[in-house]
C-alpha atoms as a PDB file:
ATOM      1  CA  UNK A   1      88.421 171.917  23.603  1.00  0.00           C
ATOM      2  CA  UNK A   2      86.921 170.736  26.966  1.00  0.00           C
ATOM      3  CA  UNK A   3      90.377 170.259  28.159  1.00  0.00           C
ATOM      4  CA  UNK A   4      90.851 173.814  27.466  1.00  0.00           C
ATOM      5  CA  UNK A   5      87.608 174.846  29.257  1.00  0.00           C
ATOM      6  CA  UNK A   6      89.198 172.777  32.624  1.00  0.00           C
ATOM      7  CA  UNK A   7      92.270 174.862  31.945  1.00  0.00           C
ATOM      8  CA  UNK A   8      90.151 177.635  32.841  1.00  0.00           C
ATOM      9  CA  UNK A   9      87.649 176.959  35.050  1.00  0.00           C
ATOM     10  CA  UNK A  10      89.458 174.616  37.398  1.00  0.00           C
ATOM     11  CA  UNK A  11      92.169 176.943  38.551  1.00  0.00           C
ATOM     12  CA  UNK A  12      89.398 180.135  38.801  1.00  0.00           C
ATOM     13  CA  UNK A  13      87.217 178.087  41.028  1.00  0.00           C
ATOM     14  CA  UNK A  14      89.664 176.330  43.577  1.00  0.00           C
ATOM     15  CA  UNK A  15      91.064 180.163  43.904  1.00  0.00           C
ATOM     16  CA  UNK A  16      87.704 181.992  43.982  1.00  0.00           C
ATOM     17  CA  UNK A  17      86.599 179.424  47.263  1.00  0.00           C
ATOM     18  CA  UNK A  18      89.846 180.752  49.096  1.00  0.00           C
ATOM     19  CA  UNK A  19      88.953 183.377  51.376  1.00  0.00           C
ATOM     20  CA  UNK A  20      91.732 186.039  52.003  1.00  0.00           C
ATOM     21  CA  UNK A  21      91.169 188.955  54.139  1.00  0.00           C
ATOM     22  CA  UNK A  22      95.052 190.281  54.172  1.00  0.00           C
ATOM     23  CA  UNK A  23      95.359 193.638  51.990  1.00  0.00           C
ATOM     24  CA  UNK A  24      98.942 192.747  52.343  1.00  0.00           C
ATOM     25  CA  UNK A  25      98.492 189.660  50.685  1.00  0.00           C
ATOM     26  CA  UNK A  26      95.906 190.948  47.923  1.00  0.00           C
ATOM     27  CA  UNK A  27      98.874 193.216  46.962  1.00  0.00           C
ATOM     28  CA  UNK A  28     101.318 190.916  46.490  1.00  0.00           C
ATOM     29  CA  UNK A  29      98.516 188.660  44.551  1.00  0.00           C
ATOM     30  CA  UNK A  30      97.785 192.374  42.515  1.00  0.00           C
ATOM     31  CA  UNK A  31     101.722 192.529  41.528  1.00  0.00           C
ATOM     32  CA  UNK A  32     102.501 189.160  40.763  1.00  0.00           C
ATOM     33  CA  UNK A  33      99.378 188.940  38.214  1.00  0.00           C
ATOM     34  CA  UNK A  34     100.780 191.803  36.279  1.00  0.00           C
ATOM     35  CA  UNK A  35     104.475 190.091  36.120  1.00  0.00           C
ATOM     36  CA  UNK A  36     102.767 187.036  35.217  1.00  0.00           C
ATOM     37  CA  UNK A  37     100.739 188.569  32.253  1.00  0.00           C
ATOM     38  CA  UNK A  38     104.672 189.781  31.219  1.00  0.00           C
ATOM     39  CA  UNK A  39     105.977 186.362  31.425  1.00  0.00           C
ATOM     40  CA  UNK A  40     102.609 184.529  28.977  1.00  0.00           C
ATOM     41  CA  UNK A  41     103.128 187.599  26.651  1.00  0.00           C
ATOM     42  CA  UNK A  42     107.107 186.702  26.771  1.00  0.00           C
ATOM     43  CA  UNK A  43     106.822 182.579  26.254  1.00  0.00           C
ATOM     44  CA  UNK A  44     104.190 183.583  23.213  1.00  0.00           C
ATOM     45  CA  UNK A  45     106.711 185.883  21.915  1.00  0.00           C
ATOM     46  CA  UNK A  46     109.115 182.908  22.000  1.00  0.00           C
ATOM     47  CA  UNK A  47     106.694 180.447  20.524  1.00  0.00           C
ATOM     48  CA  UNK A  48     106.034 182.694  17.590  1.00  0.00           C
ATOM     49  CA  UNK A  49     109.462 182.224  16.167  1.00  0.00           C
ATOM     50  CA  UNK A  50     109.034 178.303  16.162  1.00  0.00           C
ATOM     51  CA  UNK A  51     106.475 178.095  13.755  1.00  0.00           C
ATOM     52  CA  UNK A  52     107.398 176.158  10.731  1.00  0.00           C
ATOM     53  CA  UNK A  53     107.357 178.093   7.129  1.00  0.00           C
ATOM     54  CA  UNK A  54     107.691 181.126   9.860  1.00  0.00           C
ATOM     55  CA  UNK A  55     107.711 183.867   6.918  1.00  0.00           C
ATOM     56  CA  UNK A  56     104.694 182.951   4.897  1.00  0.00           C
ATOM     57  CA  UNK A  57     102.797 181.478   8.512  1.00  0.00           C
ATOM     58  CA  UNK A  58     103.419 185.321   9.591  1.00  0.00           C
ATOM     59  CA  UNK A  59     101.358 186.570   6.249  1.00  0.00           C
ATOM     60  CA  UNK A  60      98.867 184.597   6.924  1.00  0.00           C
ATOM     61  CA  UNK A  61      98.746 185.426  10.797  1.00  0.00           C
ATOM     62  CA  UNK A  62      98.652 189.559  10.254  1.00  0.00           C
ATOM     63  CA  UNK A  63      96.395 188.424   7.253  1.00  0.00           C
ATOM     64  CA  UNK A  64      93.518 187.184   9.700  1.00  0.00           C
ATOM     65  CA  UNK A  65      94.276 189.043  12.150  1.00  0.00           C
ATOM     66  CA  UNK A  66      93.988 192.223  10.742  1.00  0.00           C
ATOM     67  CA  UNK A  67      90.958 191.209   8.773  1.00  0.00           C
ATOM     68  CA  UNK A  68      89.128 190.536  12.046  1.00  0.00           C
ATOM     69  CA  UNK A  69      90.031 193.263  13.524  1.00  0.00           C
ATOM     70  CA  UNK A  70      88.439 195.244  10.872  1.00  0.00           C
ATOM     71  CA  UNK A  71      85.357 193.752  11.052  1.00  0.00           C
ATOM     72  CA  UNK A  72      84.885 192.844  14.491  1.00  0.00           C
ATOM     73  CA  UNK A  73      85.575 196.537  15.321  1.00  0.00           C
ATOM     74  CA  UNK A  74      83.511 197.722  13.015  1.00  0.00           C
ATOM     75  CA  UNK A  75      80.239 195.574  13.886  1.00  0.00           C
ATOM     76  CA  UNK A  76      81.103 196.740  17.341  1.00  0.00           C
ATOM     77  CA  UNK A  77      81.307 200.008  16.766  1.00  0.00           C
ATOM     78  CA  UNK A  78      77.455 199.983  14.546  1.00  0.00           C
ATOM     79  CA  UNK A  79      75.884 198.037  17.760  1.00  0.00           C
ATOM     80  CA  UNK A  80      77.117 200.419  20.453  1.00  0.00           C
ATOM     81  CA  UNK A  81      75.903 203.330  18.646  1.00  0.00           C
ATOM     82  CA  UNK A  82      72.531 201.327  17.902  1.00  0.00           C
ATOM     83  CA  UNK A  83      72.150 200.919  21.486  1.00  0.00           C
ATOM     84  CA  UNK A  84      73.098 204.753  22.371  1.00  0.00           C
ATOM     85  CA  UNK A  85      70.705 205.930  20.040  1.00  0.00           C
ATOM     86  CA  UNK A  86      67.395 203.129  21.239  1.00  0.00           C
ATOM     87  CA  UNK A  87      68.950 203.918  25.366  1.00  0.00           C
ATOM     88  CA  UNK A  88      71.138 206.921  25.675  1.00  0.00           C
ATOM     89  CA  UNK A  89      73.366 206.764  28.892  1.00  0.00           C
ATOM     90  CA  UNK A  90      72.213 208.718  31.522  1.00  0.00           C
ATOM     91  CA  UNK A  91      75.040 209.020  33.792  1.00  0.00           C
ATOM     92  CA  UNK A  92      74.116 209.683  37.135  1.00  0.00           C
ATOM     93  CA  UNK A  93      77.147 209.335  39.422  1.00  0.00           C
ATOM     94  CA  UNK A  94      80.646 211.220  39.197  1.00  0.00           C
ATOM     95  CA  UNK A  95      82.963 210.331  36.567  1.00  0.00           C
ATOM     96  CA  UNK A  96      85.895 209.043  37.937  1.00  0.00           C
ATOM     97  CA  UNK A  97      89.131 210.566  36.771  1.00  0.00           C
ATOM     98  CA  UNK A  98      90.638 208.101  33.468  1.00  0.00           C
ATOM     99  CA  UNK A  99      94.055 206.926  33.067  1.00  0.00           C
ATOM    100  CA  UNK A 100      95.991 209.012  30.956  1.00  0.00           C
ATOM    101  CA  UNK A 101      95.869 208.195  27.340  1.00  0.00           C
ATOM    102  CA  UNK A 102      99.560 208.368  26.762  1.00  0.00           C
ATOM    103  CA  UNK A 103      99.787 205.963  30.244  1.00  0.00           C
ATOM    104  CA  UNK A 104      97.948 203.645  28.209  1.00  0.00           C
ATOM    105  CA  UNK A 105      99.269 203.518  25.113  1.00  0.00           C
ATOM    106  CA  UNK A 106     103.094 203.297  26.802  1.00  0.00           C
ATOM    107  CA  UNK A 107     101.442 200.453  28.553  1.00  0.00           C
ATOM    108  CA  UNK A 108     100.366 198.448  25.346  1.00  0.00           C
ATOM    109  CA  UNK A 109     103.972 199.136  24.175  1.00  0.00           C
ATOM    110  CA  UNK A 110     105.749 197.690  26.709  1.00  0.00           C
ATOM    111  CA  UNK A 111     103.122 194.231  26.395  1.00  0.00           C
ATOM    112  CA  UNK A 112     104.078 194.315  23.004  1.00  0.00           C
ATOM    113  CA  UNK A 113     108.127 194.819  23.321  1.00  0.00           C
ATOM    114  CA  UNK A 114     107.916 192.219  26.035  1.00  0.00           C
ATOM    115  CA  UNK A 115     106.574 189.766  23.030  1.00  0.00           C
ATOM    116  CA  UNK A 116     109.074 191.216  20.189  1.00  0.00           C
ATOM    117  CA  UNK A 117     111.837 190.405  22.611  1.00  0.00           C
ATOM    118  CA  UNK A 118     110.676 186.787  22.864  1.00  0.00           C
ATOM    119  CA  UNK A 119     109.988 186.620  19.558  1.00  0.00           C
ATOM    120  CA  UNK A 120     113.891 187.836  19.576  1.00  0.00           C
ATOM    121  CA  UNK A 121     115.117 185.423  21.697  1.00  0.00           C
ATOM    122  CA  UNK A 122     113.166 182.117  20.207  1.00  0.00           C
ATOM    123  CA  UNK A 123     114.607 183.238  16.967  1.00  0.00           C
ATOM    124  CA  UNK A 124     117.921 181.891  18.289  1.00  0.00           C
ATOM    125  CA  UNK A 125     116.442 178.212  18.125  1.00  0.00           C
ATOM    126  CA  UNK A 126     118.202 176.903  21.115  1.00  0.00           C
ATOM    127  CA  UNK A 127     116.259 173.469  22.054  1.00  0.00           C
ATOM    128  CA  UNK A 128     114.846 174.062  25.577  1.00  0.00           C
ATOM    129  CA  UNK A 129     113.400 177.158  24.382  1.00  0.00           C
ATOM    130  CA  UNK A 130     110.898 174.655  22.525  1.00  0.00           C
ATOM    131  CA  UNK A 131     108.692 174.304  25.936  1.00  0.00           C
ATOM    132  CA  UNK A 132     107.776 177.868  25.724  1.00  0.00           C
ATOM    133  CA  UNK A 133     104.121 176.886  24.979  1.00  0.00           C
ATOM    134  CA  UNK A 134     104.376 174.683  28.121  1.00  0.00           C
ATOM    135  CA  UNK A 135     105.737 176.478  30.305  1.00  0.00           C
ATOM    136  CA  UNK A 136     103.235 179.632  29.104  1.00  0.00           C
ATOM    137  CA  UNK A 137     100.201 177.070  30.339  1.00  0.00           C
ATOM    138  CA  UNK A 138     101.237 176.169  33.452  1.00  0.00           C
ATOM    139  CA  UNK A 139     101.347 179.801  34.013  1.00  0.00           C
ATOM    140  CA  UNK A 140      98.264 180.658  33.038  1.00  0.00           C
ATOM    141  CA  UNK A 141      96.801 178.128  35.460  1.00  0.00           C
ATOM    142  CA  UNK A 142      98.638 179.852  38.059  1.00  0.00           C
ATOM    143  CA  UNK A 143      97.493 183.039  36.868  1.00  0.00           C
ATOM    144  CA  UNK A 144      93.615 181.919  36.391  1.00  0.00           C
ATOM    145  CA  UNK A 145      94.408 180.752  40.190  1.00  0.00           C
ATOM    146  CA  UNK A 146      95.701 184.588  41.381  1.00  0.00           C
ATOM    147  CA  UNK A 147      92.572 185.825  39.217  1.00  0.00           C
ATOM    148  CA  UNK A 148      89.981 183.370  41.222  1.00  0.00           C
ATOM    149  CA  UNK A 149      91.659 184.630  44.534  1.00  0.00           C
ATOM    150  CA  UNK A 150      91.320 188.273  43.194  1.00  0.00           C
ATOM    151  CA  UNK A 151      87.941 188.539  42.311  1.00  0.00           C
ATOM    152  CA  UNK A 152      86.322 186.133  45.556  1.00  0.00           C
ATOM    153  CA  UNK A 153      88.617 189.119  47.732  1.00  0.00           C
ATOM    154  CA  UNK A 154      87.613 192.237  45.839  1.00  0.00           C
ATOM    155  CA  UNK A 155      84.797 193.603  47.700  1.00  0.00           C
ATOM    156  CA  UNK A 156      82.209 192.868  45.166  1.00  0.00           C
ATOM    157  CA  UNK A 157      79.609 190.099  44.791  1.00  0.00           C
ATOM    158  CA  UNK A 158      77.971 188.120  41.684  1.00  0.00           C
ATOM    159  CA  UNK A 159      74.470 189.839  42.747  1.00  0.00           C
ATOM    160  CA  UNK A 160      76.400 193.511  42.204  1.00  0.00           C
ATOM    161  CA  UNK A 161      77.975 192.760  39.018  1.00  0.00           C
ATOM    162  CA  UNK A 162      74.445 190.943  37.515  1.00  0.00           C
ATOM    163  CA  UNK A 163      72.855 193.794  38.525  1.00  0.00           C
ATOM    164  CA  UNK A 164      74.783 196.685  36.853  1.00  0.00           C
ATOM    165  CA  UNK A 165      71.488 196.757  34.290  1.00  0.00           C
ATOM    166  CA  UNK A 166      73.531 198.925  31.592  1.00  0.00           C
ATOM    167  CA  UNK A 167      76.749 196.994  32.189  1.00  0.00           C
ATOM    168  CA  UNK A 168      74.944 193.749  31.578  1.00  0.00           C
ATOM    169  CA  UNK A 169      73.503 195.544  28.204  1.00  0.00           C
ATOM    170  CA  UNK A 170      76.927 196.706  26.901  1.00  0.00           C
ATOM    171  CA  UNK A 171      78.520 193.400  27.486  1.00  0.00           C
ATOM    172  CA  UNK A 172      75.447 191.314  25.787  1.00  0.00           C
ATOM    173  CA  UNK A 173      75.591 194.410  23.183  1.00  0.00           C
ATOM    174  CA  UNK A 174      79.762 193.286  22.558  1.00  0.00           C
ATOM    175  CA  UNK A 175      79.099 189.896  22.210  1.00  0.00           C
ATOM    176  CA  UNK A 176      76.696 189.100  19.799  1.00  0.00           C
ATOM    177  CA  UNK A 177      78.310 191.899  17.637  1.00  0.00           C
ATOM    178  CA  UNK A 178      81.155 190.380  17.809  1.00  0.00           C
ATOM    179  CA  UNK A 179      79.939 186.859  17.338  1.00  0.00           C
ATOM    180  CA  UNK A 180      78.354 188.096  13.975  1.00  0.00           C
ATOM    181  CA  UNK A 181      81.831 189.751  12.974  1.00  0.00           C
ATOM    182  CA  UNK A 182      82.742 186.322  13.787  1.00  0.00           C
ATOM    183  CA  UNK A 183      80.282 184.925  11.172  1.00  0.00           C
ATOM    184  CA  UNK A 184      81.321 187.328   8.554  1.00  0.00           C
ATOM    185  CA  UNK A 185      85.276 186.701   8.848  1.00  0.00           C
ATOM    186  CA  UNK A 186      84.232 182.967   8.400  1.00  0.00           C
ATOM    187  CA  UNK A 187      83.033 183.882   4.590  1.00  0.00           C
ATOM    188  CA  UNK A 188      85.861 186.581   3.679  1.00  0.00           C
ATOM    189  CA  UNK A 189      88.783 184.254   4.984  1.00  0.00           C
ATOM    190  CA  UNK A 190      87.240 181.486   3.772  1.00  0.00           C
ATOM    191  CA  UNK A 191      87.473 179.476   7.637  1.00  0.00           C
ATOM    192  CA  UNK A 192      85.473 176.795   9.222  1.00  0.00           C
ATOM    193  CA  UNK A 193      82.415 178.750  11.480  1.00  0.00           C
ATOM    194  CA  UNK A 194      83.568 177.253  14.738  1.00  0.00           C
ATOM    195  CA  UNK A 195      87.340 178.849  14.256  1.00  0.00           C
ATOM    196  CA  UNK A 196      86.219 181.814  12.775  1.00  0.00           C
ATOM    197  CA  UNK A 197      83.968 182.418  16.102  1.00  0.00           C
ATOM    198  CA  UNK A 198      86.828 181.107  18.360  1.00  0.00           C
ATOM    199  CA  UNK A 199      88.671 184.241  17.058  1.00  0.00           C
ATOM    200  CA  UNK A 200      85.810 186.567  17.893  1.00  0.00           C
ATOM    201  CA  UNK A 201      85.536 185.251  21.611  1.00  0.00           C
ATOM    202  CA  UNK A 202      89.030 186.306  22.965  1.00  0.00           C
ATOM    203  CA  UNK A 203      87.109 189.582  24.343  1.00  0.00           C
ATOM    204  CA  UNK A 204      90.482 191.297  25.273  1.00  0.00           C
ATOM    205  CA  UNK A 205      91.723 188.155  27.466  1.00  0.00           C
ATOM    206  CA  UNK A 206      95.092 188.198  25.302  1.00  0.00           C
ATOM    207  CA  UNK A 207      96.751 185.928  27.809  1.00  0.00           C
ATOM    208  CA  UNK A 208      94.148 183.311  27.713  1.00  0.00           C
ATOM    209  CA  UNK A 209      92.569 183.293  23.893  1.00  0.00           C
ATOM    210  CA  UNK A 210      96.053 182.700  21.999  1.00  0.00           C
ATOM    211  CA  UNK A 211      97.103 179.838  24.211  1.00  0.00           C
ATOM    212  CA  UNK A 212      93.648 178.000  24.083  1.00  0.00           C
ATOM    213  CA  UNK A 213      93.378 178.681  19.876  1.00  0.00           C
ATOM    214  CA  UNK A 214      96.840 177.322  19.444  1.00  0.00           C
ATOM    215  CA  UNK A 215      96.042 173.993  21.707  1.00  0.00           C
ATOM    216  CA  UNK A 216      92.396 173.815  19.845  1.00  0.00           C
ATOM    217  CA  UNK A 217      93.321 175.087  16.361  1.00  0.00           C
ATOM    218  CA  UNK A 218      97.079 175.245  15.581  1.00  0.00           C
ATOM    219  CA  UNK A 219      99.482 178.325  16.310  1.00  0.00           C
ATOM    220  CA  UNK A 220      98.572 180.174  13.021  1.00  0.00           C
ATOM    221  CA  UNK A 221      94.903 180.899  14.040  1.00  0.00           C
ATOM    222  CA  UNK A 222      96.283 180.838  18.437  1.00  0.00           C
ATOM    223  CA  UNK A 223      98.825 183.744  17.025  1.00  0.00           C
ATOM    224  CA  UNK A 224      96.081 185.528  15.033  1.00  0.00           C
ATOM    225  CA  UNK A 225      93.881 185.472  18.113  1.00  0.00           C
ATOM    226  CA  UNK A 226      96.360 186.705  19.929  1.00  0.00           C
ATOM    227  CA  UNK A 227      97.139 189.972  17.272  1.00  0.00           C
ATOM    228  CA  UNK A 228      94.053 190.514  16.554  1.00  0.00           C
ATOM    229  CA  UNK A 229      93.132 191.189  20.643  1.00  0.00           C
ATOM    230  CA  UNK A 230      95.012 194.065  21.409  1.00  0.00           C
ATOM    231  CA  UNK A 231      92.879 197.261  19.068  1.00  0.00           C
ATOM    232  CA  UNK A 232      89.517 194.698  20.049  1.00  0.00           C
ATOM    233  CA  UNK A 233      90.442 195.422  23.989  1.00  0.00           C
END
């Protein structure tokens, strides 16, 4: 576990004390983060079709995962409205134009083809294929790297972000609900509290949660993590 927290911290910290003033360069750091979300999603995909008993592990992955889901979403759902009814949102700036909703869901299509065709591809067995899950952390690093870089270059500081007062709320709001969903998938799946809450803490990071519940927990509960992310985010 605490080798997975250095996973993630090192790498964001060493980036976030780099100063870079070159919108070029921010660019090219902007693009490369997206391929390299494409390339974890692809190396998960692959490490999928390694697991051993692969047809009843897969049961037992869409089994928790869409379980949590379930609940998760639904103890999310009953906080946000508690807090809209006890502090409505009064918007007072204009709303910036959305992303299309067909945009997005073509988006979450194409993350999810670009794990079916690993999944593909690792079903072929061939034996360097079997460093998949290596390969997928030492990306990550590099990504948590790009992602330190991004965020120290982005315009905004700590003291902004802390004090977005209703942004703070919501996010406190989506925790704790979802660390109670947590509680309550521990009792209907019948898993230890600590895993069950692991689950509940991937907070739409789908690149990082899967590869740090597989290292800490085993690829059943890491792939589960990983499912159960993408209607959560």
């Amino acid at each position: 576990m605490f080798s997975g927290l250095l996973i993630i911290l090192v790498p964001l910290i060493v980036g976030y004390l780099i100063p870079l003033r070159q919108q070029a360069a921010l660019k090219v750091i902007n693009q490369l983060l997206s391929w390299m979300v494409y390339l974890i999603l692809f190396f998960m995909g692959i490490s999928l079709a390694f697991l051993d008993n692969l047809a009843s592990n897969l049961l037992a992955i869409l089994h928790y995962s869409a379980v949590s889901i379930t609940v998760i979403l639904l103890c999310n759902i009953a906080a946000l409205m508690w807090l809209e009814r006890g502090l409505p949102w009064r918007n007072h700036h204009q709303q910036e134009k959305l992303p299309s909703r067909i945009a997005m869901a073509l988006e979450s299509l194409k993350l999810c083809g670009v794990v079916v065709i690993g999944f593909a591809i690792g079903l072929s067995g061939l034996a360097f294929l079997q460093h998949a899950t290596e390969a997928s952390e030492y990306t990550l690093i590099l990504l948590l790297f790009l992602v330190g870089i991004q965020l120290r270059n982005n315009g905004m500081t700590l003291k902004q972000i802390v004090l977005n007062r209703r942004g703070m709320i919501v996010a406190v709001v989506v925790v704790v609900s979802s660390l109670i969903g947590g509680l309550i998938n521990a009792f209907i799946l019948d898993l230890p509290i600590n895993t069950a809450l692991a689950m509940a803490s991937g907070f739409g990071w789908y690149s990082l949660s899967g590869i740090l519940l597989t290292e800490s927990f085993g690829p059943v509960i890491g792939s589960a993590a990983f499912l159960m992310i993408w209607p959560v985010n």
